[in-house]
PDB file of N, CA and C in Angstrom:
ATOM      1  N   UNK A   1       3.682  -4.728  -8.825  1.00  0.00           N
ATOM      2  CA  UNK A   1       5.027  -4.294  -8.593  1.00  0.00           C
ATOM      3  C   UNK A   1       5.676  -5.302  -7.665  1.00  0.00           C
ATOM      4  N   UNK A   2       7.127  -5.543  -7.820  1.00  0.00           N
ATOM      5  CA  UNK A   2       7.770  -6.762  -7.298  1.00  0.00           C
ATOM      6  C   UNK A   2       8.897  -5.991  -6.881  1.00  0.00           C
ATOM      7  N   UNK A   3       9.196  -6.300  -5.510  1.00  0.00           N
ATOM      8  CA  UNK A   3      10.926  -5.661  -4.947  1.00  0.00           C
ATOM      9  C   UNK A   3      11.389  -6.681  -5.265  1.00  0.00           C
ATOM     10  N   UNK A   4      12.430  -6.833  -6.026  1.00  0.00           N
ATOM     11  CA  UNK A   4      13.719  -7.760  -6.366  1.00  0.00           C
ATOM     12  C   UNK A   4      14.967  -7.327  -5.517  1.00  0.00           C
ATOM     13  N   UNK A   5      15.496  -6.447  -5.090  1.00  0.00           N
ATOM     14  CA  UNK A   5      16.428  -6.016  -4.269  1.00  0.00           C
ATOM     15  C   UNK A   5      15.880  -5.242  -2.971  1.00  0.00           C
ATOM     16  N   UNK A   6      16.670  -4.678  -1.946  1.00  0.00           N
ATOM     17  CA  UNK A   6      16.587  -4.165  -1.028  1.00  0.00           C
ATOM     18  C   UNK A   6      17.786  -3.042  -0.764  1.00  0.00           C
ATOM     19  N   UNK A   7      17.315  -1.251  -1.195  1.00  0.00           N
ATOM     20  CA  UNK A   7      18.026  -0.746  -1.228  1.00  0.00           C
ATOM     21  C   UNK A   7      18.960   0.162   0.232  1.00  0.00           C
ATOM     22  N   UNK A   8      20.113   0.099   0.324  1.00  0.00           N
ATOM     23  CA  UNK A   8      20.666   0.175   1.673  1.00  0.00           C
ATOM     24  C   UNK A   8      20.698   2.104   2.055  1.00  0.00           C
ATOM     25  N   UNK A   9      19.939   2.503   0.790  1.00  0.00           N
ATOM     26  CA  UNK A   9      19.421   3.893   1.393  1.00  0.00           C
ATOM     27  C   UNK A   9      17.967   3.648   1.675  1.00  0.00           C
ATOM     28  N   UNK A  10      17.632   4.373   2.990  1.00  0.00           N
ATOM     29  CA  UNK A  10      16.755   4.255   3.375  1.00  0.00           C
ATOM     30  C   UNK A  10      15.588   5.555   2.972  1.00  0.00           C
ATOM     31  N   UNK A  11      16.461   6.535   2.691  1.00  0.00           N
ATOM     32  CA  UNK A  11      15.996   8.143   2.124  1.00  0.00           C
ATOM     33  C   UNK A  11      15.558   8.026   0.637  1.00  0.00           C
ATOM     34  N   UNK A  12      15.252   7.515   0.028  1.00  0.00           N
ATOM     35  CA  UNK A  12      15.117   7.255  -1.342  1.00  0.00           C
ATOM     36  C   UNK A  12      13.488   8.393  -1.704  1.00  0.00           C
ATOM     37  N   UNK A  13      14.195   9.055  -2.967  1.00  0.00           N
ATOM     38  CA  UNK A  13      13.022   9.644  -3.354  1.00  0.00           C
ATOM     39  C   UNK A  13      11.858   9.303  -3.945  1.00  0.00           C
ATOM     40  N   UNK A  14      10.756   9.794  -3.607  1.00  0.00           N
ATOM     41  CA  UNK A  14       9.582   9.051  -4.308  1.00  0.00           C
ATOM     42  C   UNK A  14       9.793   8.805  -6.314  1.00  0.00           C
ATOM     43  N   UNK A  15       9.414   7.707  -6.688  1.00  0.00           N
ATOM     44  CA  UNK A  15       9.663   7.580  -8.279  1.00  0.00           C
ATOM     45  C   UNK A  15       7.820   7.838  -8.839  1.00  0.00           C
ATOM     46  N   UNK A  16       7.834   8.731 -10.185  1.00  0.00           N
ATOM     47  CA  UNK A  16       6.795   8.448 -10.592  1.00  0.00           C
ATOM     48  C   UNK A  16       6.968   7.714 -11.745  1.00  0.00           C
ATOM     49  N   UNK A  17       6.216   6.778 -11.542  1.00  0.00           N
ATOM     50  CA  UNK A  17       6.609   6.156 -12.704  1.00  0.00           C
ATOM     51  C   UNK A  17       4.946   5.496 -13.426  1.00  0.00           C
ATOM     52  N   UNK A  18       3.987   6.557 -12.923  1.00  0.00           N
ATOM     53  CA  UNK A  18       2.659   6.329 -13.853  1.00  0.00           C
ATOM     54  C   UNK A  18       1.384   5.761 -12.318  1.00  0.00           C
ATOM     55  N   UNK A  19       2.317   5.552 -11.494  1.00  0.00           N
ATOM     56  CA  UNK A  19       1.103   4.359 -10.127  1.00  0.00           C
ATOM     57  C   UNK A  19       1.048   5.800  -9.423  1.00  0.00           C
ATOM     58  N   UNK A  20      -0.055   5.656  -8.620  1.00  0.00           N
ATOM     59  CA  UNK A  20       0.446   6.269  -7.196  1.00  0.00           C
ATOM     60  C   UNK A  20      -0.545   5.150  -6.593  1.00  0.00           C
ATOM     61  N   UNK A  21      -0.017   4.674  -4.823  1.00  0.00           N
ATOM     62  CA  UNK A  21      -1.058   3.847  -4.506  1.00  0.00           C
ATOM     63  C   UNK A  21      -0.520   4.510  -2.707  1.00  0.00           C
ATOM     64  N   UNK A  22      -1.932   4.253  -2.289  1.00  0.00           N
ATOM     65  CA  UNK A  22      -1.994   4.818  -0.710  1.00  0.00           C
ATOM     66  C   UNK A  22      -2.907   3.719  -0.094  1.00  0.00           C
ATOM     67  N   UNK A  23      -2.228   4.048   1.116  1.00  0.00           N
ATOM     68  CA  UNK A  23      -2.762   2.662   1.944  1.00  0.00           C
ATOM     69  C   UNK A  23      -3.738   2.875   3.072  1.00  0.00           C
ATOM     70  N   UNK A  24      -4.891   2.670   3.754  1.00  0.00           N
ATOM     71  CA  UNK A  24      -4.685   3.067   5.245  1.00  0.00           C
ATOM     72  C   UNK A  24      -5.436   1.642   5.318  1.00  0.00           C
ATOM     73  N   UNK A  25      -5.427   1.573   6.665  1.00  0.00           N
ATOM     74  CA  UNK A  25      -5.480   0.726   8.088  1.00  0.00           C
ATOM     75  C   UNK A  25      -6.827   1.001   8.847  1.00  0.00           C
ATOM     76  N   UNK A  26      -7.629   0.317   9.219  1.00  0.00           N
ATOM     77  CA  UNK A  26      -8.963   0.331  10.419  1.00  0.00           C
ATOM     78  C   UNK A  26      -9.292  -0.385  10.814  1.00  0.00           C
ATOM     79  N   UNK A  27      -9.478  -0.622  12.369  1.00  0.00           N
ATOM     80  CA  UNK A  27     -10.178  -1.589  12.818  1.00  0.00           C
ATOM     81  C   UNK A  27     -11.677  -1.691  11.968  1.00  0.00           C
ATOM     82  N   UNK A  28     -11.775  -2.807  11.976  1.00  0.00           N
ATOM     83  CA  UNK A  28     -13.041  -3.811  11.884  1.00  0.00           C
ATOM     84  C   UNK A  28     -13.962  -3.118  12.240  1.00  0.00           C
ATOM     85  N   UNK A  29     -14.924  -1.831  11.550  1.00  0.00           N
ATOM     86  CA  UNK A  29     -15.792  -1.312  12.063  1.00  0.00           C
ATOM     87  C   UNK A  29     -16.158  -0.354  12.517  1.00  0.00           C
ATOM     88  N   UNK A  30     -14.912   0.118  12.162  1.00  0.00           N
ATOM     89  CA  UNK A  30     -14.280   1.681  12.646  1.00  0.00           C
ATOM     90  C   UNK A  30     -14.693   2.864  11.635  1.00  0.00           C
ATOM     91  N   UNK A  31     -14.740   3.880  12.148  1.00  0.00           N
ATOM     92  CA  UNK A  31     -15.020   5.233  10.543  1.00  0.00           C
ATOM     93  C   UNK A  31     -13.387   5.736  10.712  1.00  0.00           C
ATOM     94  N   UNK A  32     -12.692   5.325  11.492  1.00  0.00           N
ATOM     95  CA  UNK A  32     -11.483   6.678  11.315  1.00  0.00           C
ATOM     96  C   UNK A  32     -10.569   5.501  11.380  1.00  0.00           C
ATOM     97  N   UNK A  33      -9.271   5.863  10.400  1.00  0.00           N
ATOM     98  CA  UNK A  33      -8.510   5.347  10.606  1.00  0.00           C
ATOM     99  C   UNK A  33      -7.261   5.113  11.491  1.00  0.00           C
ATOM    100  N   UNK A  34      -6.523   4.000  11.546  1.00  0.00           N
ATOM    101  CA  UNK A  34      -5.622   4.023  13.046  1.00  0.00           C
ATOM    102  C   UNK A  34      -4.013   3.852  12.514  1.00  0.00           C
ATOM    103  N   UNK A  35      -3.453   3.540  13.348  1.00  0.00           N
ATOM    104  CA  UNK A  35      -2.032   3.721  13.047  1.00  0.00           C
ATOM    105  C   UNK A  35      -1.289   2.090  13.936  1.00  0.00           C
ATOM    106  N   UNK A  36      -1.955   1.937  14.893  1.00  0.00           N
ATOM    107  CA  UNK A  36      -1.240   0.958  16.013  1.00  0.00           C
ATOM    108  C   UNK A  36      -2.716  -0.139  16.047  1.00  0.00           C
ATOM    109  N   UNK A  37      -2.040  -1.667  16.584  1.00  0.00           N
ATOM    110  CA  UNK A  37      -3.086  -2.144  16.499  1.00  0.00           C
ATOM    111  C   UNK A  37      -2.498  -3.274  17.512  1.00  0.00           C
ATOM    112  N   UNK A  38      -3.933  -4.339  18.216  1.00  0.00           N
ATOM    113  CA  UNK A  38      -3.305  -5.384  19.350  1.00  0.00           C
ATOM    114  C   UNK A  38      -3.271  -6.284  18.175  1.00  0.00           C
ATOM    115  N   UNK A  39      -2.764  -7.866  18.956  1.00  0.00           N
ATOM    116  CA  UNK A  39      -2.507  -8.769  18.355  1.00  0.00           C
ATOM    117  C   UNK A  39      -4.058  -9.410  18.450  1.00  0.00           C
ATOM    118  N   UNK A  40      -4.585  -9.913  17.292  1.00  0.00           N
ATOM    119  CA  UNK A  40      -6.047 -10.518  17.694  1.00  0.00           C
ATOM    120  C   UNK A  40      -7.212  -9.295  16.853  1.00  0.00           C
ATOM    121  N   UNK A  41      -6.477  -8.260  16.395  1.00  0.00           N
ATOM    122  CA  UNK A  41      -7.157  -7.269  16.046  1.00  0.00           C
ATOM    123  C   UNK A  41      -7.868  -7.587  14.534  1.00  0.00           C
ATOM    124  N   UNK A  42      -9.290  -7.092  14.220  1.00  0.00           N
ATOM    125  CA  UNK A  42      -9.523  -7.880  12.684  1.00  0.00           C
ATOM    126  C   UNK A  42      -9.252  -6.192  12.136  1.00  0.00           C
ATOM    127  N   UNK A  43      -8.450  -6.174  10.909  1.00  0.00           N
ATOM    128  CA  UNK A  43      -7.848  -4.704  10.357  1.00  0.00           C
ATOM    129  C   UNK A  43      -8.423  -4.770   9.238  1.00  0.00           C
ATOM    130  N   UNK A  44      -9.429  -3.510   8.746  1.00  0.00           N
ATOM    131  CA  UNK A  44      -9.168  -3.140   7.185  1.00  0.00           C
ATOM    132  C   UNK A  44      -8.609  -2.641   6.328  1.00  0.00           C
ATOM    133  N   UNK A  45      -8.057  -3.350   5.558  1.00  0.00           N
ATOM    134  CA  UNK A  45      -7.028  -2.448   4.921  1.00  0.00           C
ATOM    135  C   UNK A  45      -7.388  -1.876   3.179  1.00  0.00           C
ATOM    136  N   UNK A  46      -7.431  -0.818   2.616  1.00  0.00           N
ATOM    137  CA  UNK A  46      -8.078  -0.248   1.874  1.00  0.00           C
ATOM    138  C   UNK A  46      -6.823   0.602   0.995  1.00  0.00           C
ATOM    139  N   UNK A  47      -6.981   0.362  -0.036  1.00  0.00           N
ATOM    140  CA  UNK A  47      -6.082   0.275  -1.669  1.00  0.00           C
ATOM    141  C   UNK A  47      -6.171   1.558  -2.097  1.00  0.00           C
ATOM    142  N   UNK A  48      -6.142   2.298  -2.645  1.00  0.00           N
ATOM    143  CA  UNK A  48      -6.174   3.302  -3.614  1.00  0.00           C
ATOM    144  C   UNK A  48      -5.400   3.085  -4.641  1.00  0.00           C
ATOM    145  N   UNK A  49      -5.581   2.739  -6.197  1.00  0.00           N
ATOM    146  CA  UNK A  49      -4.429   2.616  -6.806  1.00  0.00           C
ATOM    147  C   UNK A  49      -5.073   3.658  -7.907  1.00  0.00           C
ATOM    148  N   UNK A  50      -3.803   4.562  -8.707  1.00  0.00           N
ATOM    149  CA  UNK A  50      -4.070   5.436  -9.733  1.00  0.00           C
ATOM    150  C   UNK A  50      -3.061   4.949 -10.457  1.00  0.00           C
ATOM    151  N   UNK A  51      -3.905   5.048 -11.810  1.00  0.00           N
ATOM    152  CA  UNK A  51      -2.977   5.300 -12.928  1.00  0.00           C
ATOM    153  C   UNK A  51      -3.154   6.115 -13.950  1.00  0.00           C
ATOM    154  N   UNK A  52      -1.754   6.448 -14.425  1.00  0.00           N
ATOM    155  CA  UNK A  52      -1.894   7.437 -15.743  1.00  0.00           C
ATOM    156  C   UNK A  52      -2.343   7.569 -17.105  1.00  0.00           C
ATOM    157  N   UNK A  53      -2.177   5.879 -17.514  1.00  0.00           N
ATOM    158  CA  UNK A  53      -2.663   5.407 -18.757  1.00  0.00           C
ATOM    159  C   UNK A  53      -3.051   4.164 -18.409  1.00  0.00           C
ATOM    160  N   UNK A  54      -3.837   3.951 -19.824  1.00  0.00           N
ATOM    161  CA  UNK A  54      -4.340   2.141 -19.921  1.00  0.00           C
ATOM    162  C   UNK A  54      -3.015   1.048 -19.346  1.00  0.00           C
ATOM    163  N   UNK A  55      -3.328   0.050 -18.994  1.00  0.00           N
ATOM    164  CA  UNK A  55      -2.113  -1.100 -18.587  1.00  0.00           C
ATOM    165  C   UNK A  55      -2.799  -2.286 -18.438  1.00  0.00           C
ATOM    166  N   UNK A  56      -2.164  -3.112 -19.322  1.00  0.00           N
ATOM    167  CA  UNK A  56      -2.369  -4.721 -19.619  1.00  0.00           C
ATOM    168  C   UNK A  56      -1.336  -5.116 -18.208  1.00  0.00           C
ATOM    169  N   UNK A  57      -1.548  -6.298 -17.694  1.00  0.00           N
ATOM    170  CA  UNK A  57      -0.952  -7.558 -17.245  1.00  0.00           C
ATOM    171  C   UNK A  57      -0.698  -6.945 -15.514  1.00  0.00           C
ATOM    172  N   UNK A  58      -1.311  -6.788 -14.947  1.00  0.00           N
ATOM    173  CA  UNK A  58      -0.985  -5.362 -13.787  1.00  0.00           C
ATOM    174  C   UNK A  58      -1.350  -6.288 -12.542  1.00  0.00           C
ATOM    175  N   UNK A  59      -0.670  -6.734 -11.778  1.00  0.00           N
ATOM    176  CA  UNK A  59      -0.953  -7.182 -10.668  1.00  0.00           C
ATOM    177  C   UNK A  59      -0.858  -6.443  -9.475  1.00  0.00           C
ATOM    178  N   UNK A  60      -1.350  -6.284  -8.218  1.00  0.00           N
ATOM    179  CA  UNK A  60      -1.022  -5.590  -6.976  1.00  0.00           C
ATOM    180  C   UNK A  60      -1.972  -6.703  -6.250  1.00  0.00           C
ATOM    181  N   UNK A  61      -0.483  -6.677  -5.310  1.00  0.00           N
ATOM    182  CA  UNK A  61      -0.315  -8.045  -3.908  1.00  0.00           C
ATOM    183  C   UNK A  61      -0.474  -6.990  -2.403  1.00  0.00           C
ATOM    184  N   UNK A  62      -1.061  -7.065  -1.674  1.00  0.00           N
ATOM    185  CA  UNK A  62      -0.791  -6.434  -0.474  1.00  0.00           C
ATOM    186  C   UNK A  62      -0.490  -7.254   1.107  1.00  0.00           C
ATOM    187  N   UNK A  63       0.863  -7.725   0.760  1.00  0.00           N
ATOM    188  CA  UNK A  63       0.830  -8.677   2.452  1.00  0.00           C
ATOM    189  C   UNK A  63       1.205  -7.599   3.603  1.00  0.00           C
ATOM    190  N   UNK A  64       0.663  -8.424   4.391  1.00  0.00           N
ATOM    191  CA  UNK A  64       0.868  -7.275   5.471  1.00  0.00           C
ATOM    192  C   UNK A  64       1.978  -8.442   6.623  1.00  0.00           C
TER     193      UNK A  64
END
């Protein structure tokens, strides 16, 4: 999935449109996950992606 624009509502309702994907965050070593982190920190970051049907050509980028 690619943002091409940037929409100036910030309230926007969730779309289903076949994905759902969830994210979380952990220090390096950690069992529970965190929310805040220092600078210097090594983070894991961990994907969940679902889908509804088969899909050819499917990329997912995660920059942080």
């Amino acid at each position: 999935m690619r943002l091409r624009y940037a929409s100036t509502d910030m309230k926007l309702q969730p779309l289903d449109a076949g994905f759902s994907i969830e994210r979380t965050y952990r220090l390096h070593g950690a069992t529970e996950g965190a929310t805040s982190f220092k600078a210097g920190d090594l983070i894991e970051v961990t994907l969940h992606v679902n889908n509804t049907r088969e899909r050819r050509f499917v990329a997912v980028t995660d920059p942080i």
